[in-house]
C-alpha atoms as a PDB file:
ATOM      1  CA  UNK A   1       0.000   0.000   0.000  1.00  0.00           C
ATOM      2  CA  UNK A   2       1.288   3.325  -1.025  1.00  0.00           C
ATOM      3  CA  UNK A   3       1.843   5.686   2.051  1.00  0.00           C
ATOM      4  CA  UNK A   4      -0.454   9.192   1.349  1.00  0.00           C
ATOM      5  CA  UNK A   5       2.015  11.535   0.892  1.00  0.00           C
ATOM      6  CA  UNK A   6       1.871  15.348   0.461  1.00  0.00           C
ATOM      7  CA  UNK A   7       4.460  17.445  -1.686  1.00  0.00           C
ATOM      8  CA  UNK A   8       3.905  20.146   0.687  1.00  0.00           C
ATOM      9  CA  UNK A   9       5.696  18.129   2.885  1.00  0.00           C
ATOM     10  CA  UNK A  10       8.651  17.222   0.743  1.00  0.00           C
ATOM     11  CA  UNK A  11       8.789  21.196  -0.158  1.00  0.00           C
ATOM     12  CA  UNK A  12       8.685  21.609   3.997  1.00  0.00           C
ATOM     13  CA  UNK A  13      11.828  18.901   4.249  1.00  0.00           C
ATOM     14  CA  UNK A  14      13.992  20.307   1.879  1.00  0.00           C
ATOM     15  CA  UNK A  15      13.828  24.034   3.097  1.00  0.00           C
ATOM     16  CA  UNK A  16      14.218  22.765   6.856  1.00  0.00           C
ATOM     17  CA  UNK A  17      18.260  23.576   8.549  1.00  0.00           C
ATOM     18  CA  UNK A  18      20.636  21.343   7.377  1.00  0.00           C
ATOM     19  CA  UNK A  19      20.623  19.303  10.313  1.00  0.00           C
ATOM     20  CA  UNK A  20      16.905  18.537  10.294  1.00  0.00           C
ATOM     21  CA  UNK A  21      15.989  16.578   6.998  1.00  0.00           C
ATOM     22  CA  UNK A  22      17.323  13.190   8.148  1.00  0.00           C
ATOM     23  CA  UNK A  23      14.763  13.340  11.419  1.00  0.00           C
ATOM     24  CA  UNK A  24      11.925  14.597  10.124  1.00  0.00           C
ATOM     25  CA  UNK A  25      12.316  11.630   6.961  1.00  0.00           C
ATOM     26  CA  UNK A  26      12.905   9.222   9.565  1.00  0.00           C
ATOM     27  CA  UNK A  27       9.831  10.170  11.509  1.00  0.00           C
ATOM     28  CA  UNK A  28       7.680  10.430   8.644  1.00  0.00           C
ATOM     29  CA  UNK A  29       8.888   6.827   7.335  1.00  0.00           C
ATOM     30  CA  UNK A  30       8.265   5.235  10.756  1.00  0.00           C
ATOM     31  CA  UNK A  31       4.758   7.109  11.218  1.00  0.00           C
ATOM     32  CA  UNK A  32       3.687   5.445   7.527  1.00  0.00           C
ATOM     33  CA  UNK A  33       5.038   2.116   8.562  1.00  0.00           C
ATOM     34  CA  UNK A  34       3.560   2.178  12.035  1.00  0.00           C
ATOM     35  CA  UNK A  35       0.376   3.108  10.685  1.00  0.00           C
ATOM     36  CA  UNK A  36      -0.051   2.527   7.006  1.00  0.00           C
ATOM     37  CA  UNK A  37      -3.798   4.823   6.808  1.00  0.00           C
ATOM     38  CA  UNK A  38      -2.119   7.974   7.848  1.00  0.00           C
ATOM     39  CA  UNK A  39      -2.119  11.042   5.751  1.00  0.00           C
ATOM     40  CA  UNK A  40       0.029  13.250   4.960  1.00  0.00           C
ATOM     41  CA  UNK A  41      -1.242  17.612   5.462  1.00  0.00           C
ATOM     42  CA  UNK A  42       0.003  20.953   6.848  1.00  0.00           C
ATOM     43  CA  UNK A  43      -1.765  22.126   9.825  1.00  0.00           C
ATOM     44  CA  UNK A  44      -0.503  25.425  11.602  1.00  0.00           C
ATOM     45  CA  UNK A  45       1.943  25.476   8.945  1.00  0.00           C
ATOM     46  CA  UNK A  46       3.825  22.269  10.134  1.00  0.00           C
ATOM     47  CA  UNK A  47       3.335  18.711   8.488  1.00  0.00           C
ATOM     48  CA  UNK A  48       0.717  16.601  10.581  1.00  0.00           C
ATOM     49  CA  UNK A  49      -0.334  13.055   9.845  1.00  0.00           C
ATOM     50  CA  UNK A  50      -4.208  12.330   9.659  1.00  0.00           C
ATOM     51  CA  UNK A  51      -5.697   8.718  10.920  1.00  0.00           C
ATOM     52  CA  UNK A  52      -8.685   8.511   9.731  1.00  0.00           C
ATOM     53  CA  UNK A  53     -10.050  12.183   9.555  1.00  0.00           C
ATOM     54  CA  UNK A  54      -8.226  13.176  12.681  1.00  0.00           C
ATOM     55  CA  UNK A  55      -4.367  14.734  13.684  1.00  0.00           C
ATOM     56  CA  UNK A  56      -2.521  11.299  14.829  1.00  0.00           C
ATOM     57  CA  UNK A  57       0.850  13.505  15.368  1.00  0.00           C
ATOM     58  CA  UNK A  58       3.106  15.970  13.699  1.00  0.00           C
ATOM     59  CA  UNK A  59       6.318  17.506  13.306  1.00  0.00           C
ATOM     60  CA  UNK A  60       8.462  20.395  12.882  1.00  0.00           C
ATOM     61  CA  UNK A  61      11.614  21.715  12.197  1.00  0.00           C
ATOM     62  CA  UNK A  62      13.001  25.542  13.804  1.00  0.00           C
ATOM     63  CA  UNK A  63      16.408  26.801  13.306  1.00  0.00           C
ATOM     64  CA  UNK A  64      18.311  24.742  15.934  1.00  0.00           C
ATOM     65  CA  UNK A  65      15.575  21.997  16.730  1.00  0.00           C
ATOM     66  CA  UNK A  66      12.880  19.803  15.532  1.00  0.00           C
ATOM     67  CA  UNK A  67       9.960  18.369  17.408  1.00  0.00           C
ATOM     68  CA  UNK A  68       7.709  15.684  17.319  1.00  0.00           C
ATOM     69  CA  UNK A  69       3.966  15.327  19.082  1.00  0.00           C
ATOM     70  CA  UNK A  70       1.519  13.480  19.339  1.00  0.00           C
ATOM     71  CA  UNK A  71      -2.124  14.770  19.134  1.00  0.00           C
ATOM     72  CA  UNK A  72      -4.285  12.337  21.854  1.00  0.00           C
ATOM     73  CA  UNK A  73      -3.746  13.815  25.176  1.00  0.00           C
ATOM     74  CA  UNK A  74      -3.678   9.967  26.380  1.00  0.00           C
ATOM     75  CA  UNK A  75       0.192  10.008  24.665  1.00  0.00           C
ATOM     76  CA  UNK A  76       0.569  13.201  27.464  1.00  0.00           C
ATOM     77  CA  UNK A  77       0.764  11.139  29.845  1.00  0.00           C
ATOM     78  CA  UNK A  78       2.052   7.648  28.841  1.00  0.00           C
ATOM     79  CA  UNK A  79       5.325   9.517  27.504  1.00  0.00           C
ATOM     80  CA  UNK A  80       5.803  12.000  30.872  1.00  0.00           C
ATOM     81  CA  UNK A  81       6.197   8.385  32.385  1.00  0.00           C
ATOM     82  CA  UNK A  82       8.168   7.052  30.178  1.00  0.00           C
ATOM     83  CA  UNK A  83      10.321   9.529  29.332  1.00  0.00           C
ATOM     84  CA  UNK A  84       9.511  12.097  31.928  1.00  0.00           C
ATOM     85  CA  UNK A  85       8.856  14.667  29.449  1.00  0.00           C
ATOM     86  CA  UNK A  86       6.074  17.431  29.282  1.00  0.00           C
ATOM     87  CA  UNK A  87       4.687  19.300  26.398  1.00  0.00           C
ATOM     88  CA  UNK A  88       7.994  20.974  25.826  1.00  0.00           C
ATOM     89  CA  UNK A  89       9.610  22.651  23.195  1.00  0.00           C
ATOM     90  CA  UNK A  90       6.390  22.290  21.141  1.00  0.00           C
ATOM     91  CA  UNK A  91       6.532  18.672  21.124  1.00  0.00           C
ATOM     92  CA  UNK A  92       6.476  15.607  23.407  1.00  0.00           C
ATOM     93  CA  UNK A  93       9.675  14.247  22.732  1.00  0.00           C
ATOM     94  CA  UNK A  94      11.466  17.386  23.464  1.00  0.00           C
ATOM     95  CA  UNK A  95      13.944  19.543  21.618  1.00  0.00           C
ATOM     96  CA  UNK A  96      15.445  17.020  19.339  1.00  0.00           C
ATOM     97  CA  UNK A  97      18.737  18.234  17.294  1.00  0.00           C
ATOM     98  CA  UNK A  98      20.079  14.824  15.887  1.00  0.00           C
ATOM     99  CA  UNK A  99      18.701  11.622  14.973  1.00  0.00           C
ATOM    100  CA  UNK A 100      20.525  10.504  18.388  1.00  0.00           C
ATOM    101  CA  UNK A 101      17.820  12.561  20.538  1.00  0.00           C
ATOM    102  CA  UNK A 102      15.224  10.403  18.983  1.00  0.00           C
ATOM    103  CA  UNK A 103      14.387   6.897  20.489  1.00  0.00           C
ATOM    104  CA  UNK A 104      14.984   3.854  19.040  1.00  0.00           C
ATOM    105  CA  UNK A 105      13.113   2.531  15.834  1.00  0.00           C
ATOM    106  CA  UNK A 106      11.336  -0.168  17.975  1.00  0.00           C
ATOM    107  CA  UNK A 107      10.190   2.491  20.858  1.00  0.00           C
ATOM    108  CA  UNK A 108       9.132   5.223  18.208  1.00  0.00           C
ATOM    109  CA  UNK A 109       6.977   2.615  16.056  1.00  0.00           C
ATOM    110  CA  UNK A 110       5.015   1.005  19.254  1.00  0.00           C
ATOM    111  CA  UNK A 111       4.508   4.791  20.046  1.00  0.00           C
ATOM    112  CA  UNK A 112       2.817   5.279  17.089  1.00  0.00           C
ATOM    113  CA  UNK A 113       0.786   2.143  17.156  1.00  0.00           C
ATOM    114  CA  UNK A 114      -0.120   3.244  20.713  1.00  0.00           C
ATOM    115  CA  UNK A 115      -1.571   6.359  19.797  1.00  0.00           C
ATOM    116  CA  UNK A 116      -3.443   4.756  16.711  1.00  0.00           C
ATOM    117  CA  UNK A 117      -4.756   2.511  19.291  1.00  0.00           C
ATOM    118  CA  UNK A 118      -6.131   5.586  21.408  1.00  0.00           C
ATOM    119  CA  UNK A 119      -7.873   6.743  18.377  1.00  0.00           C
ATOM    120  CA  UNK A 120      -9.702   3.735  17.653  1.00  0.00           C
ATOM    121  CA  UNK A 121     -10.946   3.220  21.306  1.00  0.00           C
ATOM    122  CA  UNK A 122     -13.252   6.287  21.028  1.00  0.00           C
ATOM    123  CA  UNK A 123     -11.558   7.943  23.479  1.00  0.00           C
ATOM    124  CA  UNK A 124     -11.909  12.276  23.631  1.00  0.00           C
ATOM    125  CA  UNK A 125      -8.047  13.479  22.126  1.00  0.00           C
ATOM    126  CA  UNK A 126      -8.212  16.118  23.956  1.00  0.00           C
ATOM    127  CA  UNK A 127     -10.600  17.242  27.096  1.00  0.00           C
ATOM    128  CA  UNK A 128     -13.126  19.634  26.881  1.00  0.00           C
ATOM    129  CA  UNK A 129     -11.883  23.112  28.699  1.00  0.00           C
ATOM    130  CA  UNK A 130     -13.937  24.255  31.309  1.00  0.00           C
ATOM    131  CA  UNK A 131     -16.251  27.317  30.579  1.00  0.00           C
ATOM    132  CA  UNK A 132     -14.751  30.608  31.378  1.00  0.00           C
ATOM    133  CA  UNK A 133     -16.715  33.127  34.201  1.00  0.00           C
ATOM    134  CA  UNK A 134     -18.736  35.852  31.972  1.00  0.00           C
ATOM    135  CA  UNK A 135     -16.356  39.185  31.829  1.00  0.00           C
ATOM    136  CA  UNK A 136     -18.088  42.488  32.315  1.00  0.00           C
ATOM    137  CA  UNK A 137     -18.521  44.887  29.608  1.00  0.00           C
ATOM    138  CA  UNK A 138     -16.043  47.856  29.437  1.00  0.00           C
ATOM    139  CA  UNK A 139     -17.706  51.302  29.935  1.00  0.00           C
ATOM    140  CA  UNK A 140     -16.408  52.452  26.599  1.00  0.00           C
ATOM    141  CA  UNK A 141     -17.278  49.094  24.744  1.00  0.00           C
ATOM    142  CA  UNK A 142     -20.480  49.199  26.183  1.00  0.00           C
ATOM    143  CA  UNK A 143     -21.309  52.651  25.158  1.00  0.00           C
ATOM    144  CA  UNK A 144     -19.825  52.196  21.312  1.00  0.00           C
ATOM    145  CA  UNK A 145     -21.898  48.928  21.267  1.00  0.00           C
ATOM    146  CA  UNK A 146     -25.032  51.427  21.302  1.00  0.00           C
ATOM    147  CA  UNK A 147     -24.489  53.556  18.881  1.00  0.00           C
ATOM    148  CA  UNK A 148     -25.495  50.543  16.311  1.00  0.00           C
ATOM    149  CA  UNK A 149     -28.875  48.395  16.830  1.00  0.00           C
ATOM    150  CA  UNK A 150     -26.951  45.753  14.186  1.00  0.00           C
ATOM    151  CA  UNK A 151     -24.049  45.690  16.656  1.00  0.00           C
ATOM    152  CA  UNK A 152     -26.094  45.026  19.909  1.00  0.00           C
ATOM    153  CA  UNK A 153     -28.203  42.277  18.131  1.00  0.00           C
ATOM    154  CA  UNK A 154     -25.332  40.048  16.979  1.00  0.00           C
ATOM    155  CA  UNK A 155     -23.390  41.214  20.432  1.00  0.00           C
ATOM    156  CA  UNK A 156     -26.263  39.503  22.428  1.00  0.00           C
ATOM    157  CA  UNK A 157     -26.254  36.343  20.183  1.00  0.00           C
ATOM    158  CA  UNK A 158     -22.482  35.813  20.488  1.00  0.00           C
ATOM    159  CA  UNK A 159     -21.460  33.044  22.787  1.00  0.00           C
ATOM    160  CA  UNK A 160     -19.582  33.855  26.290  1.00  0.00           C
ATOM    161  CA  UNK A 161     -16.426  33.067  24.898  1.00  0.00           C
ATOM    162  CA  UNK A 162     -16.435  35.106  20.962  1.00  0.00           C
ATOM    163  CA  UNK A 163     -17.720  38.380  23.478  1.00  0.00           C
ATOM    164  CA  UNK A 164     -15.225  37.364  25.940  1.00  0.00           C
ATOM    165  CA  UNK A 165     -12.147  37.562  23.099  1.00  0.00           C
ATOM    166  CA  UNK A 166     -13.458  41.109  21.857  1.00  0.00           C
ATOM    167  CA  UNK A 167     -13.345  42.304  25.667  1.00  0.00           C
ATOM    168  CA  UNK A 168      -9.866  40.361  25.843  1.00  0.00           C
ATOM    169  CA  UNK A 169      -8.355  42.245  23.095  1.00  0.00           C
ATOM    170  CA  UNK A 170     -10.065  45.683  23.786  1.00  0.00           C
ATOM    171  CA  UNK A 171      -8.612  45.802  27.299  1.00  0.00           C
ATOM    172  CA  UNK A 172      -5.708  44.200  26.443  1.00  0.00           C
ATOM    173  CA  UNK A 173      -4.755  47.707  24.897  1.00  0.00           C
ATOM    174  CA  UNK A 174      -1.632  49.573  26.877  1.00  0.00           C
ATOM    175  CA  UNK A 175      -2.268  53.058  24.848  1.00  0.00           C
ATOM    176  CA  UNK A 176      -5.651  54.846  24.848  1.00  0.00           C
ATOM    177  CA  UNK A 177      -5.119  55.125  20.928  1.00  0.00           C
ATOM    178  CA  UNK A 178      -4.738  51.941  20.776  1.00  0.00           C
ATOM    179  CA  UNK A 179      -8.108  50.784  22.563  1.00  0.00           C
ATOM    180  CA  UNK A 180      -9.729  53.754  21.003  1.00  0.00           C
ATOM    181  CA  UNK A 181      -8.923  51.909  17.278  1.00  0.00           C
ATOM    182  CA  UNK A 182     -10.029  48.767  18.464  1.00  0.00           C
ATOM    183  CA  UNK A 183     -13.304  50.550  19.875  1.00  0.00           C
ATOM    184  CA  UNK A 184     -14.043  51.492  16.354  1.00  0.00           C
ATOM    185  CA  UNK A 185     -12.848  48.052  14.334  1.00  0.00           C
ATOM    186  CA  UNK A 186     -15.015  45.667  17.132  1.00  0.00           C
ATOM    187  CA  UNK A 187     -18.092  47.802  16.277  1.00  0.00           C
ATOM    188  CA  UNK A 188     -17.366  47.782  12.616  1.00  0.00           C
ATOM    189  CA  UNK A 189     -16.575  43.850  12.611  1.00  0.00           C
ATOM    190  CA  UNK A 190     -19.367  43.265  15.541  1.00  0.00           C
ATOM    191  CA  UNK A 191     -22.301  45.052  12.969  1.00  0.00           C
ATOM    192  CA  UNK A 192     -21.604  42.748  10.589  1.00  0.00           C
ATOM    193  CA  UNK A 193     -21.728  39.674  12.804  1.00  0.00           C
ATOM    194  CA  UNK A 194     -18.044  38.926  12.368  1.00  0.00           C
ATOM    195  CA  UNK A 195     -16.010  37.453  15.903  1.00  0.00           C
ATOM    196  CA  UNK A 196     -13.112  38.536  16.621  1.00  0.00           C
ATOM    197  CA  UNK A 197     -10.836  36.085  14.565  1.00  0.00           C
ATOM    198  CA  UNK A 198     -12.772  36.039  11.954  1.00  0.00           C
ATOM    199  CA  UNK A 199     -10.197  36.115   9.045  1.00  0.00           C
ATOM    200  CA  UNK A 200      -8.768  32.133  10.583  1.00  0.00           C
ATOM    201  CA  UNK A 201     -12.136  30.973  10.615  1.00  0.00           C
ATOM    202  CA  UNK A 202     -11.774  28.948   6.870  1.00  0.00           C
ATOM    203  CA  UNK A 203      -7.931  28.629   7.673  1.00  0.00           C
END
């Protein structure tokens, strides 16, 4: 069976530091072998593997390290046993700099198989966060917010946590400028039911 390969991947490989190309085509070898349904995509700009509609793992390469992660947050905590590692350095196998940092074939396929495993028992990947307390209204928001009927309608169907990121980023301003701007673009973006990221949204 043919692995499901990406050229955006390849393209991602050979513009990587010179000393990251042999670890990131080992790990994508051993991910294909390990599980022969994974496929190959770019996700946050880094290559992921897919199993079965869902992130498996991925990996990436920086200027002095590459990393490697898996996505189930049951892999959290088998590897912080294992290997005493957190999420660190982007990845759960930690800052890895030569094919030396990596473990052993053997480990780093039964790693893979174990996380395969995880997705097929049904289990959540990740946990649901728990709901964030309701933060009051700015003054100055809440008084912009009036001057448009279009902008208090879609502000009152929002959910908790899109009003929440438009309060978040409003009083997250350190000039009065600043806040003043962002006043003007929430109310703008607000009347025409937009959220505050709303440019990632079809990312």
């Amino acid at each position: 069976m043919l692995a499901k390969t990406d050229p955006r991947i390849d393209a991602y490989i050979a513009a990587a530091a010179p000393f990251a190309p042999p670890i990131l085509r080992r790990l994508r070898k051993l991910v294909h072998a390990a599980c022969p349904d994974a496929e190959e995509a770019i996700k946050w700009g880094m290559p992921s593997f897919l199993y079965r509609g869902k992130i498996l793992c991925g990996m990436a390469a920086f200027k002095a390290h590459a990393t490697f992660g898996f996505w189930h947050q049951g892999m959290t905590t088998l590897l912080e046993k294992k290997f005493g590692r957190t999420m660190e350095a982007m990845g759960l196998l930690g800052r890895i700099t030569s094919p030396a940092d990596l473990p052993d074939d053997k480990t780093l396929l039964r790693l893979i198989k174990t996380a395969v495993k995880l997705h097929d028992s049904g289990a959540p990947a990740r946990a649901k966060p728990k709901p964030k307390p309701a933060l009051p209204v700015p003054a100055d928001l809440a008084g912009t917010l009036k001057r448009s009927q279009r902008a208090v309608g879609f502000w009152a169907d929002f959910s908790p946590s899109a009003r929440r990121e438009y309060i978040e980023w409003i009083t997250e301003a350190k000039r009065s400028e600043t806040r003043e701007k962002r006043l003007l673009t929430a109310i703008e973006w607000i009347a025409d039911g937009k959220k505050r990221n709303w440019q990632y949204e079809n990312c």
